[in-house]
N, C-alpha and C. Protein backbone atom coordinates (compact mmCIF):
# COMPACT_ATOMS: atom_id res chain seq x y z
N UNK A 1 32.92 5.49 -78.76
CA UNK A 1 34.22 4.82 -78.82
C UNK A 1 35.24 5.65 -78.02
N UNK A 2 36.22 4.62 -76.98
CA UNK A 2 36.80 5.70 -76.82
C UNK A 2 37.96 6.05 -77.12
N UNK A 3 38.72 6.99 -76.61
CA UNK A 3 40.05 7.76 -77.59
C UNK A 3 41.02 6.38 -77.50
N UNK A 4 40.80 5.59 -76.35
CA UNK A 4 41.99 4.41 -76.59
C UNK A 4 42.05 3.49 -77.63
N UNK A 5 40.52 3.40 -77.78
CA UNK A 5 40.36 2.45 -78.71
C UNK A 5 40.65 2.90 -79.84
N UNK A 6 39.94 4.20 -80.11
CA UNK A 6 40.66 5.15 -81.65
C UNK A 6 41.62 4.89 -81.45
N UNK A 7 42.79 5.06 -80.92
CA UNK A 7 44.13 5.00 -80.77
C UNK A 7 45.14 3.72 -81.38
N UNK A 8 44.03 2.88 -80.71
CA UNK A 8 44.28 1.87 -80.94
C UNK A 8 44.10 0.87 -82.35
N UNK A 9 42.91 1.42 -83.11
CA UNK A 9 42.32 1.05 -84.31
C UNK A 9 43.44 2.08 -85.31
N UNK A 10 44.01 3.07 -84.89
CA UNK A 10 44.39 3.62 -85.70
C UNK A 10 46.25 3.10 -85.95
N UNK A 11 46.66 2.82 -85.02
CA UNK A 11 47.41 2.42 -85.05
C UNK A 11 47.62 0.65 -86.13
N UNK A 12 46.39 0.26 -85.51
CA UNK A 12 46.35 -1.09 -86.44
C UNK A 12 46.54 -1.14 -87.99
N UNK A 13 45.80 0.47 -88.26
CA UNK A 13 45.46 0.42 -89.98
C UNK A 13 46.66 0.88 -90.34
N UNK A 14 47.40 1.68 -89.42
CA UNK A 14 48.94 2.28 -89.68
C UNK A 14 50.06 1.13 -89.93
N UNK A 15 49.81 0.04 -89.17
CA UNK A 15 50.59 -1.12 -89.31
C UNK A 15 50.12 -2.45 -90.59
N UNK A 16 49.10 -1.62 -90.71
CA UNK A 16 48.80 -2.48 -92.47
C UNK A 16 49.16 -1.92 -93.47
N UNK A 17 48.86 -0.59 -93.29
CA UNK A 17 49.29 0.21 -94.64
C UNK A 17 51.04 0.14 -94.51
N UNK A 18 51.52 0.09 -93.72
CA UNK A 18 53.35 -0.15 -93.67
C UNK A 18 53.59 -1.30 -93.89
N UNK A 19 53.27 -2.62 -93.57
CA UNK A 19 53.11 -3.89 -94.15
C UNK A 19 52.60 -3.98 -95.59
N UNK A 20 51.78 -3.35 -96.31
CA UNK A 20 51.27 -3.59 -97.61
C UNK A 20 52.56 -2.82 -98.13
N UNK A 21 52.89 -1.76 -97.96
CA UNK A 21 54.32 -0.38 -98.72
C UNK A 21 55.75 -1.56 -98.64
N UNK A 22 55.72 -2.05 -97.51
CA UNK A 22 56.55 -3.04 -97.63
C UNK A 22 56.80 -4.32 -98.14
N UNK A 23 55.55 -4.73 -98.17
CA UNK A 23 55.36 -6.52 -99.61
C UNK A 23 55.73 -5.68 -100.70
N UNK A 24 54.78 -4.75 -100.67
CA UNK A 24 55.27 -3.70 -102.43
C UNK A 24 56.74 -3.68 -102.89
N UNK A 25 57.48 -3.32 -101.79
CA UNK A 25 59.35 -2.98 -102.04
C UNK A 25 59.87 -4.14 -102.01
N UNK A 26 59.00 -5.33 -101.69
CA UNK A 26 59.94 -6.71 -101.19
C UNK A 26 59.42 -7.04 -102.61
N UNK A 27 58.74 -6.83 -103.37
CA UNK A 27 58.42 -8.11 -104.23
C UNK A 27 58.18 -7.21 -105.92
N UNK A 28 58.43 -5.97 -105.39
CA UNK A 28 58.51 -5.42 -107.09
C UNK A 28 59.44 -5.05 -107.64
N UNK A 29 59.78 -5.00 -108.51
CA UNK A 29 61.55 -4.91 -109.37
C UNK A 29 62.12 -3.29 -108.72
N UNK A 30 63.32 -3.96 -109.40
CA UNK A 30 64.19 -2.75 -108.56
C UNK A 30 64.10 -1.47 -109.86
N UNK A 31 63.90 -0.02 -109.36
CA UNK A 31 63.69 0.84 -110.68
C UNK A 31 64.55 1.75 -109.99
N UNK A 32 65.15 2.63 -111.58
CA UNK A 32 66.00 3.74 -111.45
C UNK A 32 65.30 4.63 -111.96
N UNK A 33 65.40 5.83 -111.25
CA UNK A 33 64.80 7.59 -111.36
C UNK A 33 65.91 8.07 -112.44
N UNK A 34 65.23 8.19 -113.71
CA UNK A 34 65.91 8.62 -114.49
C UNK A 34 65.74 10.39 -114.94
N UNK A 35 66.77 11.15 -114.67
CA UNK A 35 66.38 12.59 -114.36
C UNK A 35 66.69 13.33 -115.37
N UNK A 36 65.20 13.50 -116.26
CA UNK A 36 65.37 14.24 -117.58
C UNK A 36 64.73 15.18 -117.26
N UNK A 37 64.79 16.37 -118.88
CA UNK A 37 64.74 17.53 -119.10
C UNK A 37 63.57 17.93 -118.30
N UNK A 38 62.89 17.29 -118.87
CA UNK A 38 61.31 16.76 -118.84
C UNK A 38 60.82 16.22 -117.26
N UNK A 39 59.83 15.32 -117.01
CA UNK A 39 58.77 14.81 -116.06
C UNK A 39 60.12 13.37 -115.82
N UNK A 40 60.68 12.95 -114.51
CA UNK A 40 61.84 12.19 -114.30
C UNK A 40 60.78 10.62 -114.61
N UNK A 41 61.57 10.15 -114.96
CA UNK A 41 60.76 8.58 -115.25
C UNK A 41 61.97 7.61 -114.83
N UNK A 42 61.00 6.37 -114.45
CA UNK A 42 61.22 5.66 -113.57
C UNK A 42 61.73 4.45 -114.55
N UNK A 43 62.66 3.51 -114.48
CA UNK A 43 63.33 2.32 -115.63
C UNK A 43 63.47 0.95 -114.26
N UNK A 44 62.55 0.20 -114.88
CA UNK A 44 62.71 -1.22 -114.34
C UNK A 44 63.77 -1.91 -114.59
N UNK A 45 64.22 -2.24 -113.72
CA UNK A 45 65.66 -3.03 -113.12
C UNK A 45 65.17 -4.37 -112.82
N UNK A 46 65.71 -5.70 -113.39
CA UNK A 46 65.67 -7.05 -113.34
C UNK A 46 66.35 -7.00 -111.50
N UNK A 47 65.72 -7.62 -110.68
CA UNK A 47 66.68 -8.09 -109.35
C UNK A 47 67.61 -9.22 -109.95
N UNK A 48 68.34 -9.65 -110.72
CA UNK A 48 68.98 -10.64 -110.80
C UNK A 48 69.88 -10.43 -111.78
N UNK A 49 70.77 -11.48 -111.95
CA UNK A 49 72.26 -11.16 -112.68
C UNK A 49 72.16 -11.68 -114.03
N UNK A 50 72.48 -10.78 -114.99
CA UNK A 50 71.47 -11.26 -116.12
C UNK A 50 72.17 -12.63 -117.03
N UNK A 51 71.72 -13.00 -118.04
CA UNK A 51 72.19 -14.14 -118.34
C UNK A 51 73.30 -14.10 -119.25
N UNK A 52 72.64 -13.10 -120.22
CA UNK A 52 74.16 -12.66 -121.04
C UNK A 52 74.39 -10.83 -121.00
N UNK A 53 75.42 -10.44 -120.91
CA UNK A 53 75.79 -9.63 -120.62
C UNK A 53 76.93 -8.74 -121.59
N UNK A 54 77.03 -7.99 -122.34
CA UNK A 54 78.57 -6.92 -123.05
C UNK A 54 78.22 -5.75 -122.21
N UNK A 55 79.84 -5.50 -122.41
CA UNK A 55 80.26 -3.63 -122.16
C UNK A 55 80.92 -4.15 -123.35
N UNK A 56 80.89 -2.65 -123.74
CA UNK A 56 81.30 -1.96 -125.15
C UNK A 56 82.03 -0.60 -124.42
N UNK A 57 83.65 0.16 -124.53
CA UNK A 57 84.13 1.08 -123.72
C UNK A 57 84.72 1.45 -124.79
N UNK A 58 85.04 2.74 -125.80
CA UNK A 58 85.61 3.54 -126.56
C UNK A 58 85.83 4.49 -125.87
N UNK A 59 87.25 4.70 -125.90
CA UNK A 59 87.99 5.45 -125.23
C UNK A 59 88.10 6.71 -125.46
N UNK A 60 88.86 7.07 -127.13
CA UNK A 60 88.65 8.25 -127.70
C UNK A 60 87.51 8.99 -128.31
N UNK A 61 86.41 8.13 -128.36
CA UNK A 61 85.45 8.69 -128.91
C UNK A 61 84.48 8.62 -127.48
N UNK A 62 84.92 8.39 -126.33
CA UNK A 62 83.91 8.79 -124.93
C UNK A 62 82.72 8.55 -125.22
N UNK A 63 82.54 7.13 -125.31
CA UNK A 63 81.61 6.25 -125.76
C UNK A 63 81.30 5.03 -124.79
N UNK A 64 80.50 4.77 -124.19
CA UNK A 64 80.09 3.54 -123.40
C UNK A 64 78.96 2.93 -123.47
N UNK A 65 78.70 1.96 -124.12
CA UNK A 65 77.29 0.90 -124.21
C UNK A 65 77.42 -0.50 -123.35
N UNK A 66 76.03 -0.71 -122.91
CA UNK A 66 75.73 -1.95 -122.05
C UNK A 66 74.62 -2.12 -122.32
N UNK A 67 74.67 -3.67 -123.07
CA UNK A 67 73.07 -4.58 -122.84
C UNK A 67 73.16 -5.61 -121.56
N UNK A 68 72.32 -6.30 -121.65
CA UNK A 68 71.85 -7.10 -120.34
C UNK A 68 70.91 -7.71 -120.94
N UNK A 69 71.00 -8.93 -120.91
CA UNK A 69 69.74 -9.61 -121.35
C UNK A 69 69.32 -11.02 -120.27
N UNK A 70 67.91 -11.05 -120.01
CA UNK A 70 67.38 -11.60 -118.68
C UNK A 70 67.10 -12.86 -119.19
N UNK A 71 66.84 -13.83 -117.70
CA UNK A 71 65.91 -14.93 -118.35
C UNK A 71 64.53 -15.06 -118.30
N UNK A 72 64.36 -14.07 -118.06
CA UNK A 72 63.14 -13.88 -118.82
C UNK A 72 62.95 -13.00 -120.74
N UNK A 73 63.99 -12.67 -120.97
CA UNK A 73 63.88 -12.42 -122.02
C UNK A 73 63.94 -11.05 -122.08
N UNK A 74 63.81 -9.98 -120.84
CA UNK A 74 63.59 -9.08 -120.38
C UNK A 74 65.26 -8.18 -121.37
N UNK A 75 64.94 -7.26 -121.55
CA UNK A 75 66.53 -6.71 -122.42
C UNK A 75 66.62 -5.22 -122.01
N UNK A 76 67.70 -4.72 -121.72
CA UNK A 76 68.12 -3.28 -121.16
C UNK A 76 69.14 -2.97 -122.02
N UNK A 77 69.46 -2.24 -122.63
CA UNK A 77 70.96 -1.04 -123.19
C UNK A 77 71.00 0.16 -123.18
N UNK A 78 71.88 0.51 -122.82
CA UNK A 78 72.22 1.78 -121.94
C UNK A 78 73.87 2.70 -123.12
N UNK A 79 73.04 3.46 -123.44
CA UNK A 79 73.91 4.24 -123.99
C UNK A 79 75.05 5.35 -123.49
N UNK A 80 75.77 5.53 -123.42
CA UNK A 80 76.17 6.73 -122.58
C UNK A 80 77.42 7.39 -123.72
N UNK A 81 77.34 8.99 -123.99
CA UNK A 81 78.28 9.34 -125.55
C UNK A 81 78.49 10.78 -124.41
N UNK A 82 79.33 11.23 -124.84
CA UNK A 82 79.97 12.21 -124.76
C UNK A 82 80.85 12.68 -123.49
N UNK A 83 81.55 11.54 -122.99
CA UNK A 83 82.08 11.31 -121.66
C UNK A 83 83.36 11.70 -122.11
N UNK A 84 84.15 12.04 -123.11
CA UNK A 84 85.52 12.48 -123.45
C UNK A 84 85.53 14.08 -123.20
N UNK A 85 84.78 15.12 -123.51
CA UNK A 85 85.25 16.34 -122.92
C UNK A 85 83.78 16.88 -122.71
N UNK A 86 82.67 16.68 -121.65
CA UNK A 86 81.78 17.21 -121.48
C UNK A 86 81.68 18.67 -121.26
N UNK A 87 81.40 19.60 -121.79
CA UNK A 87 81.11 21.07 -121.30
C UNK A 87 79.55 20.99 -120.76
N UNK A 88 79.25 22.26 -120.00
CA UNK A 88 77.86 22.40 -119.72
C UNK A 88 77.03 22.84 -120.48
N UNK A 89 77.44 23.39 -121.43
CA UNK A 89 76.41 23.15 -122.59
C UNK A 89 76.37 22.01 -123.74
N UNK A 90 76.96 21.14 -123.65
CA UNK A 90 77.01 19.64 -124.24
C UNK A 90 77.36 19.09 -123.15
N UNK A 91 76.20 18.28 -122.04
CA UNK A 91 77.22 17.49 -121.49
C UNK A 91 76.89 16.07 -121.54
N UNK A 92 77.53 14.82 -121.21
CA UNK A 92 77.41 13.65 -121.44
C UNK A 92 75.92 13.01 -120.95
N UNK A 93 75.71 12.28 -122.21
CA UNK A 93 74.39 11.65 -122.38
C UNK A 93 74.33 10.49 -121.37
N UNK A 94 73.39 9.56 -120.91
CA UNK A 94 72.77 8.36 -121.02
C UNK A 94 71.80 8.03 -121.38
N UNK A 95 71.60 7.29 -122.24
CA UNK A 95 70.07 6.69 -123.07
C UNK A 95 70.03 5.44 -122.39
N UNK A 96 68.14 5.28 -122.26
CA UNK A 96 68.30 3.81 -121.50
C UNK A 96 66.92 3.54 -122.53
N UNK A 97 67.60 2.09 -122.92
CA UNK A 97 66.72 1.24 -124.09
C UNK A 97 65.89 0.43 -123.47
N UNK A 98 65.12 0.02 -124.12
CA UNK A 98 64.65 -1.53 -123.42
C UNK A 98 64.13 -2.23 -124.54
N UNK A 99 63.46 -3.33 -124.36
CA UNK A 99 63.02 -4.63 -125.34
C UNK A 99 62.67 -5.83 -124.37
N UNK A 100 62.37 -6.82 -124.87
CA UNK A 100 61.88 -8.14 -124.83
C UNK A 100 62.07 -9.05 -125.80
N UNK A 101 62.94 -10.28 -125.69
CA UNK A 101 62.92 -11.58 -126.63
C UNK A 101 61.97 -12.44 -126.41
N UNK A 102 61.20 -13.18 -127.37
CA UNK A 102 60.04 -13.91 -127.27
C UNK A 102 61.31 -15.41 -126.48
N UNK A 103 60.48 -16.00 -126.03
CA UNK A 103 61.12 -17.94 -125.28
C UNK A 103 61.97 -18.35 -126.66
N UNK A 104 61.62 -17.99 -127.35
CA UNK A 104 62.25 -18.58 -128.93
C UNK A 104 63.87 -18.02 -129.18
N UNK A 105 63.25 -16.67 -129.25
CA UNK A 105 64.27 -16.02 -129.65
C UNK A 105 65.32 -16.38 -128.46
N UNK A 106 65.13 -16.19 -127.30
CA UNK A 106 66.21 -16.22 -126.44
C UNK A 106 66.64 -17.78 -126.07
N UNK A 107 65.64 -18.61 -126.39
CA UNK A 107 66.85 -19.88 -126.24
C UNK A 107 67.31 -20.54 -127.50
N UNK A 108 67.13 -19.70 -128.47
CA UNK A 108 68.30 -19.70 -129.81
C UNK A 108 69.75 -19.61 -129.58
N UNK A 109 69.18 -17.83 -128.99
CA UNK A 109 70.99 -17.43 -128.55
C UNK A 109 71.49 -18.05 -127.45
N UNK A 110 70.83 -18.38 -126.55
CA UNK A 110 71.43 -19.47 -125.15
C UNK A 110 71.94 -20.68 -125.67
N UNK A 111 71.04 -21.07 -126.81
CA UNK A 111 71.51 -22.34 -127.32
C UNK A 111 72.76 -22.25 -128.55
N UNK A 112 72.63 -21.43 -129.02
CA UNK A 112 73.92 -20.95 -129.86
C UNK A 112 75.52 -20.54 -128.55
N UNK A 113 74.90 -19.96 -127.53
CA UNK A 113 76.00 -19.33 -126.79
C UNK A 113 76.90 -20.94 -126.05
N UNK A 114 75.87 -21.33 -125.65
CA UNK A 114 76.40 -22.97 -125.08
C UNK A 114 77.09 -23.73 -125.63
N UNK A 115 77.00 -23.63 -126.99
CA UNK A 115 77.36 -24.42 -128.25
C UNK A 115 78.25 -23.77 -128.63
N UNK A 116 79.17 -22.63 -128.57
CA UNK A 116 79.57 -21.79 -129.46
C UNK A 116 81.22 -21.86 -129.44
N UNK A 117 82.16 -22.93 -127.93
CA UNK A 117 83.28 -22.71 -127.77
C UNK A 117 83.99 -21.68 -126.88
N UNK A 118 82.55 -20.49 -126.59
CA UNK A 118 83.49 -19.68 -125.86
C UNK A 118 84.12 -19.88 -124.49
N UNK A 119 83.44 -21.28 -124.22
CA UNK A 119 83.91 -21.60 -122.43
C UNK A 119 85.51 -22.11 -122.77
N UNK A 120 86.12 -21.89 -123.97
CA UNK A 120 87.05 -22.86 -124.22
C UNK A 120 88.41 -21.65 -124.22
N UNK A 121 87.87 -20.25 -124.47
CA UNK A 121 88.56 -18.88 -124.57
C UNK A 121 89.05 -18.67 -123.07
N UNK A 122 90.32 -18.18 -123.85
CA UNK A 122 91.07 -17.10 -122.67
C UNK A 122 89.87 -16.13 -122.12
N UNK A 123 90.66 -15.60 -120.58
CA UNK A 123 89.87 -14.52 -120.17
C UNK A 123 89.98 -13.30 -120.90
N UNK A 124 91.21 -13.26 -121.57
CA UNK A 124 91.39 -12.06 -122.09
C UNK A 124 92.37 -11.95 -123.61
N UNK A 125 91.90 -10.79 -124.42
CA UNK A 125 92.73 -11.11 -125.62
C UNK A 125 92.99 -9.49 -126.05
N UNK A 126 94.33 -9.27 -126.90
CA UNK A 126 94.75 -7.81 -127.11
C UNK A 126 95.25 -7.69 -128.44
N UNK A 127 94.41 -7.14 -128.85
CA UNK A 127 94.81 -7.41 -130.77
C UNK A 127 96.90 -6.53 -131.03
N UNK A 128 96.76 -7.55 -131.44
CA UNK A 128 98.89 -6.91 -131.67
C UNK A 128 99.22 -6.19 -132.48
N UNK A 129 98.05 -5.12 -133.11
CA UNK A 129 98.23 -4.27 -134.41
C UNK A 129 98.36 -4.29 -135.43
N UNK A 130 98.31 -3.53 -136.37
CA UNK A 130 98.61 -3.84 -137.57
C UNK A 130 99.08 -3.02 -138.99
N UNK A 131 100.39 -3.45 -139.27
CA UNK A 131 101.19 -2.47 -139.95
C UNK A 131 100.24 -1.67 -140.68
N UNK A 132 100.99 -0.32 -140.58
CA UNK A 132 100.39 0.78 -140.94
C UNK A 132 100.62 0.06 -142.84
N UNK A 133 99.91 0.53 -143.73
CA UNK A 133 99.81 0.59 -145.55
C UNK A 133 101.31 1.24 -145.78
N UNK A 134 102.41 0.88 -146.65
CA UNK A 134 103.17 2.01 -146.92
C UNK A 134 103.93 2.70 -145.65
N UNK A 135 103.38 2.21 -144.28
CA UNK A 135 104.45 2.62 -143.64
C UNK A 135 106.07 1.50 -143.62
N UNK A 136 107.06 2.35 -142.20
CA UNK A 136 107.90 1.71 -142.18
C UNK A 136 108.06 1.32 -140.94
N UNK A 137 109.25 0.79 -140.16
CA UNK A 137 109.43 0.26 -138.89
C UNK A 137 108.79 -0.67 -138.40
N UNK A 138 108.19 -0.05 -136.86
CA UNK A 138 107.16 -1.07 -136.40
C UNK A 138 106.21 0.01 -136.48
N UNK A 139 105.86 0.63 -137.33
CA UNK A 139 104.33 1.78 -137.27
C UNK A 139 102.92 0.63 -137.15
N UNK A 140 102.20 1.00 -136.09
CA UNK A 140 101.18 -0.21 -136.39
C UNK A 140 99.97 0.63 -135.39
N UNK A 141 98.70 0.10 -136.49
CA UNK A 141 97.51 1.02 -136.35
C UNK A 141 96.58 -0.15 -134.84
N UNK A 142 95.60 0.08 -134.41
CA UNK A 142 94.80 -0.53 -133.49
C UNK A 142 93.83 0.07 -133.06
N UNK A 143 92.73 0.05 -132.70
CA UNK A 143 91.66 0.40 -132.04
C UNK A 143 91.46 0.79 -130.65
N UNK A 144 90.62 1.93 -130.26
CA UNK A 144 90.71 1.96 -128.72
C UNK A 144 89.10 1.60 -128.32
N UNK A 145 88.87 0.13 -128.76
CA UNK A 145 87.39 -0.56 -127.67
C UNK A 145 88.22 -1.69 -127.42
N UNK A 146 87.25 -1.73 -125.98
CA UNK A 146 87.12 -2.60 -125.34
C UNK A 146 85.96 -3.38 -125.27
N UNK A 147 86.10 -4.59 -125.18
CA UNK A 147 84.84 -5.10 -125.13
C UNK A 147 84.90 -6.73 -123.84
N UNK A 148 83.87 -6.59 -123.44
CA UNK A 148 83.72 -7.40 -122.21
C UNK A 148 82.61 -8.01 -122.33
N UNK A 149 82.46 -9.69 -122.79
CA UNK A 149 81.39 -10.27 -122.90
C UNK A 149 81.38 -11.32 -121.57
N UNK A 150 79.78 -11.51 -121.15
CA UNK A 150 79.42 -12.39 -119.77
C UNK A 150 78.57 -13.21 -120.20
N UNK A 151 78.88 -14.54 -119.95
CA UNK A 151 77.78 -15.63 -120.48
C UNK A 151 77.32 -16.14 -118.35
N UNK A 152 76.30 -16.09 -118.32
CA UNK A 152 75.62 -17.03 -117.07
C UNK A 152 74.65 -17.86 -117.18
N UNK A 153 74.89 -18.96 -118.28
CA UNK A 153 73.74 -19.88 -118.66
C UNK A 153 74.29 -21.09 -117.04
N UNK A 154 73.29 -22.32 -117.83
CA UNK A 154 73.76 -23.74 -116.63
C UNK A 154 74.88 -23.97 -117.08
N UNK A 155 75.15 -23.99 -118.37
CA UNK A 155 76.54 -24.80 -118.77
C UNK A 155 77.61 -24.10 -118.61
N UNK A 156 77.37 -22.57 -118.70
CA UNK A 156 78.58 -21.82 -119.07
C UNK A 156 78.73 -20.34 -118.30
N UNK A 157 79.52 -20.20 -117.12
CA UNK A 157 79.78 -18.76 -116.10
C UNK A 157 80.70 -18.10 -116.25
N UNK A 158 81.12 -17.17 -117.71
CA UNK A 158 82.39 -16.90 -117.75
C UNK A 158 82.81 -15.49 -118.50
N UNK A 159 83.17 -14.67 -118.58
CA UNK A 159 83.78 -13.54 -118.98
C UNK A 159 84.90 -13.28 -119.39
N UNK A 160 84.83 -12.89 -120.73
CA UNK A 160 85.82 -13.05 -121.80
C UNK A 160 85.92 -11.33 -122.04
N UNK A 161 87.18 -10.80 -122.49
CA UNK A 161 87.66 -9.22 -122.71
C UNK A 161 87.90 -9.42 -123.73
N UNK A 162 87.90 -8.50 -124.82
CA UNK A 162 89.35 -8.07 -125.43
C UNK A 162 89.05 -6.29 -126.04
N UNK A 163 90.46 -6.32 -126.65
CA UNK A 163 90.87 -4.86 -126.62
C UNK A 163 91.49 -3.99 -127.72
N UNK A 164 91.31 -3.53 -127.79
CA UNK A 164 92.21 -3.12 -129.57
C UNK A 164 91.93 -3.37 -130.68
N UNK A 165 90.90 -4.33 -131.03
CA UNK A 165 90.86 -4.99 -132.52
C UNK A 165 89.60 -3.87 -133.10
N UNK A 166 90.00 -4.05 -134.86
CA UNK A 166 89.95 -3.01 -135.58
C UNK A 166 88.23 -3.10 -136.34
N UNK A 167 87.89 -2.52 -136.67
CA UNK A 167 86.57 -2.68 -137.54
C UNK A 167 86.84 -1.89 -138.88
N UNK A 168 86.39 -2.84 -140.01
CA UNK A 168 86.33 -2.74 -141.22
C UNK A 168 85.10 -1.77 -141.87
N UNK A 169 84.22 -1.91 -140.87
CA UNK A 169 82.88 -1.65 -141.63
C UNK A 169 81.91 -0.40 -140.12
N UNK A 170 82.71 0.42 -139.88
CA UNK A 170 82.18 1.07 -138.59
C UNK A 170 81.42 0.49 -137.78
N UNK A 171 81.75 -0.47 -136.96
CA UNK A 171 81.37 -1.42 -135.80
C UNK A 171 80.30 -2.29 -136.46
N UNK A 172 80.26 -2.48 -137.36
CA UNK A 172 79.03 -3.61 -138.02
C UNK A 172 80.48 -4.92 -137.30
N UNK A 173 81.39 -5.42 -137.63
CA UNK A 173 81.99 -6.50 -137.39
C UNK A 173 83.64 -6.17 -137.01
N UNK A 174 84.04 -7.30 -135.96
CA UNK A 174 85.39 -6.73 -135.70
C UNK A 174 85.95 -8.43 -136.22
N UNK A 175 86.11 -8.57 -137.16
CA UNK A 175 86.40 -9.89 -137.79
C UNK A 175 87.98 -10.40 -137.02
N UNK A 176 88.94 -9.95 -136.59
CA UNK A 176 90.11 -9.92 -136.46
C UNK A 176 90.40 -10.67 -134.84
N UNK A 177 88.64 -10.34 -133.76
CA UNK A 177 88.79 -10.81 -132.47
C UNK A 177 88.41 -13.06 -132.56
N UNK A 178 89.25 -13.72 -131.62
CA UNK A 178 89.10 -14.51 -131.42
C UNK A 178 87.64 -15.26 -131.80
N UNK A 179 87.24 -16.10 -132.66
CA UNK A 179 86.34 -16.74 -132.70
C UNK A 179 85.53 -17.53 -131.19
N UNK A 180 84.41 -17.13 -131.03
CA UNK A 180 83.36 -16.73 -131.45
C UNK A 180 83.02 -15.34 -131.25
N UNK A 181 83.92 -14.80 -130.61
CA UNK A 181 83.31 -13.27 -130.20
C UNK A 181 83.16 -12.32 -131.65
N UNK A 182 83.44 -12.07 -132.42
CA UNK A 182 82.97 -11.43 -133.31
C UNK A 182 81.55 -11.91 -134.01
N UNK A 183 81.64 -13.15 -133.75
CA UNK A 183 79.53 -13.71 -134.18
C UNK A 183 79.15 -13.57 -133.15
N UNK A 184 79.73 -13.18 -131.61
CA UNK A 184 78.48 -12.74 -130.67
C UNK A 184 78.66 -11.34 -130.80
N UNK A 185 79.57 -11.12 -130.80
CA UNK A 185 79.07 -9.31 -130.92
C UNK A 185 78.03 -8.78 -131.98
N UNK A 186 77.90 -9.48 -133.26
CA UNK A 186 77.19 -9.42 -134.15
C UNK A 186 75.69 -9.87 -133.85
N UNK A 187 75.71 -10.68 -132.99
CA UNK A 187 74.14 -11.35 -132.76
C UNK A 187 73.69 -10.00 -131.48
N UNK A 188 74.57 -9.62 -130.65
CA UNK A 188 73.81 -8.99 -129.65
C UNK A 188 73.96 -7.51 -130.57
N UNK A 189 74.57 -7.22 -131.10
CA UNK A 189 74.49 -5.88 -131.65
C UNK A 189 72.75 -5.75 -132.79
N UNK A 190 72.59 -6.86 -132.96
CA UNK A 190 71.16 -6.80 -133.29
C UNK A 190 69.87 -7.17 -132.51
N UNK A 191 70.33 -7.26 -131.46
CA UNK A 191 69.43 -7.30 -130.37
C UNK A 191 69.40 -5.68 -129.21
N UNK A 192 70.92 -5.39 -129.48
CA UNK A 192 70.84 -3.54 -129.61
C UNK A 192 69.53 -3.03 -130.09
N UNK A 193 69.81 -2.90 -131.37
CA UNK A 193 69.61 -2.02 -132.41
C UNK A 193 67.99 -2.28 -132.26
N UNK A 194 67.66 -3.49 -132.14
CA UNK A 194 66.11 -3.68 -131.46
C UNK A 194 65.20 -2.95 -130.67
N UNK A 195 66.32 -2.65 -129.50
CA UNK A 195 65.22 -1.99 -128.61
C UNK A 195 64.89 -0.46 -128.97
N UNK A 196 63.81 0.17 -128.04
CA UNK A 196 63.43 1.38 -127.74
C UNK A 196 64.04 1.92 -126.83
N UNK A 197 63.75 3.36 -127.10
CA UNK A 197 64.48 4.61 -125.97
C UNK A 197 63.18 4.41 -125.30
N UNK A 198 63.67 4.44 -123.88
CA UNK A 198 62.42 4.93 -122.77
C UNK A 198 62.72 6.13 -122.13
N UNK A 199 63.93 6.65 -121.99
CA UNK A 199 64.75 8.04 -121.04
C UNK A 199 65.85 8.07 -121.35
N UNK A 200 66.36 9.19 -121.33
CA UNK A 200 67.61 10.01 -121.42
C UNK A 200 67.48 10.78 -120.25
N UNK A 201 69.35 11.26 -119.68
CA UNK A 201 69.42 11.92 -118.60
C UNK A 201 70.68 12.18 -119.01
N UNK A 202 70.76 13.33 -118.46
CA UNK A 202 72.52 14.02 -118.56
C UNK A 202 73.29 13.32 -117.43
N UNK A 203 74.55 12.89 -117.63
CA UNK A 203 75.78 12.54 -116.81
C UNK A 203 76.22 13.42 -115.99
N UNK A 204 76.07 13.52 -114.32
CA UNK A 204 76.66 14.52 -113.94
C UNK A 204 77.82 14.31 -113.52
């Protein structure tokens, strides 16, 4: 054989193996290098915009949570705590969860979310406080979360805030926010609490 043809054969298998590396990147989910203590592990990323969506943002307690939930049923939450005064020997976390809803489970809540009025809500709502016990003036107590819910079903494309309202029962329920958002915060907060840790990584 001669060197052209080697040359030439070799080049061919070079242009398959870069064509196969490339269907691979075109057609497999998008993943994040998650860089722990430990061996770095890799977290599958949905390519697409998920269907329902919260941020959860506590201000004073440097606190940030995000689920994502797919249509495929596919579920991500992402923890992140100690973003208010990180030192280098404590410094701010991210935990990344994951899960899966069976077809059932998730077109319950699609079908509850469609049904539920929230396409009918302001974009945004700001709880107006509330007199302090025994105080006087205008003394008035409030909360520092935020919360940001995303619906992207067929019926319903829309994102609703609000801000300040108080919890009775340490974030089990914020009864005080606009109906329905306190029964969705309650339904996805148990779809939280569901998943598994797959990685943790420090915040740099």
């Amino acid at each position: 054989m001669t060197n052209k043809m080697k040359l030439l054969i070799g080049l061919l298998v070079l242009g398959v193996a870069l064509l196969g590396c490339g269907t691979w990147f075109l057609f497999s989910p998008p993943m994040h290098l998650v860089e722990t203590t430990g061996t770095p592990q890799l977290v599958s990323l949905p390519d697409e915009t998920p269907a329902v969506a919260e941020e959860l943002n506590y201000l004073m307690r440097g606190e940030n949570d995000s689920l994502s939930i797919y249509a495929d049923g596919s579920v991500i939450y992402i923890e992140e705590k100690g973003l208010r005064m990180p030192t280098p020997g404590h410094p701010a976390t991210r935990t990344w969860k994951t899960g899966k809803l069976t077809p059932e489970e998730l077109n319950s809540l699609m079908d509850y979310l469609d049904n539920s009025g929230f396409e009918k809500l302001n974009e945004y709502y700001q709880f107006p406080g509330k007199p302090i016990e025994g105080g006087t003036g205008v003394v008035i107590t409030s909360g520092d979360g935020s919360f940001k819910f995303t619906i992207n079903s067929d019926r319903i494309q829309k994102t609703v805030t609000s801000f300040g309202y108080l919890t009775p029962d340490h974030d089990e329920t914020y009864p005080d926010m606009p109906s329905p958002l306190n029964e969705i915060y309650r339904r996805l907060r148990i779809i939280a609490l569901s998943t598994q840790e797959v990685a943790k990584e420090n915040i740099q």
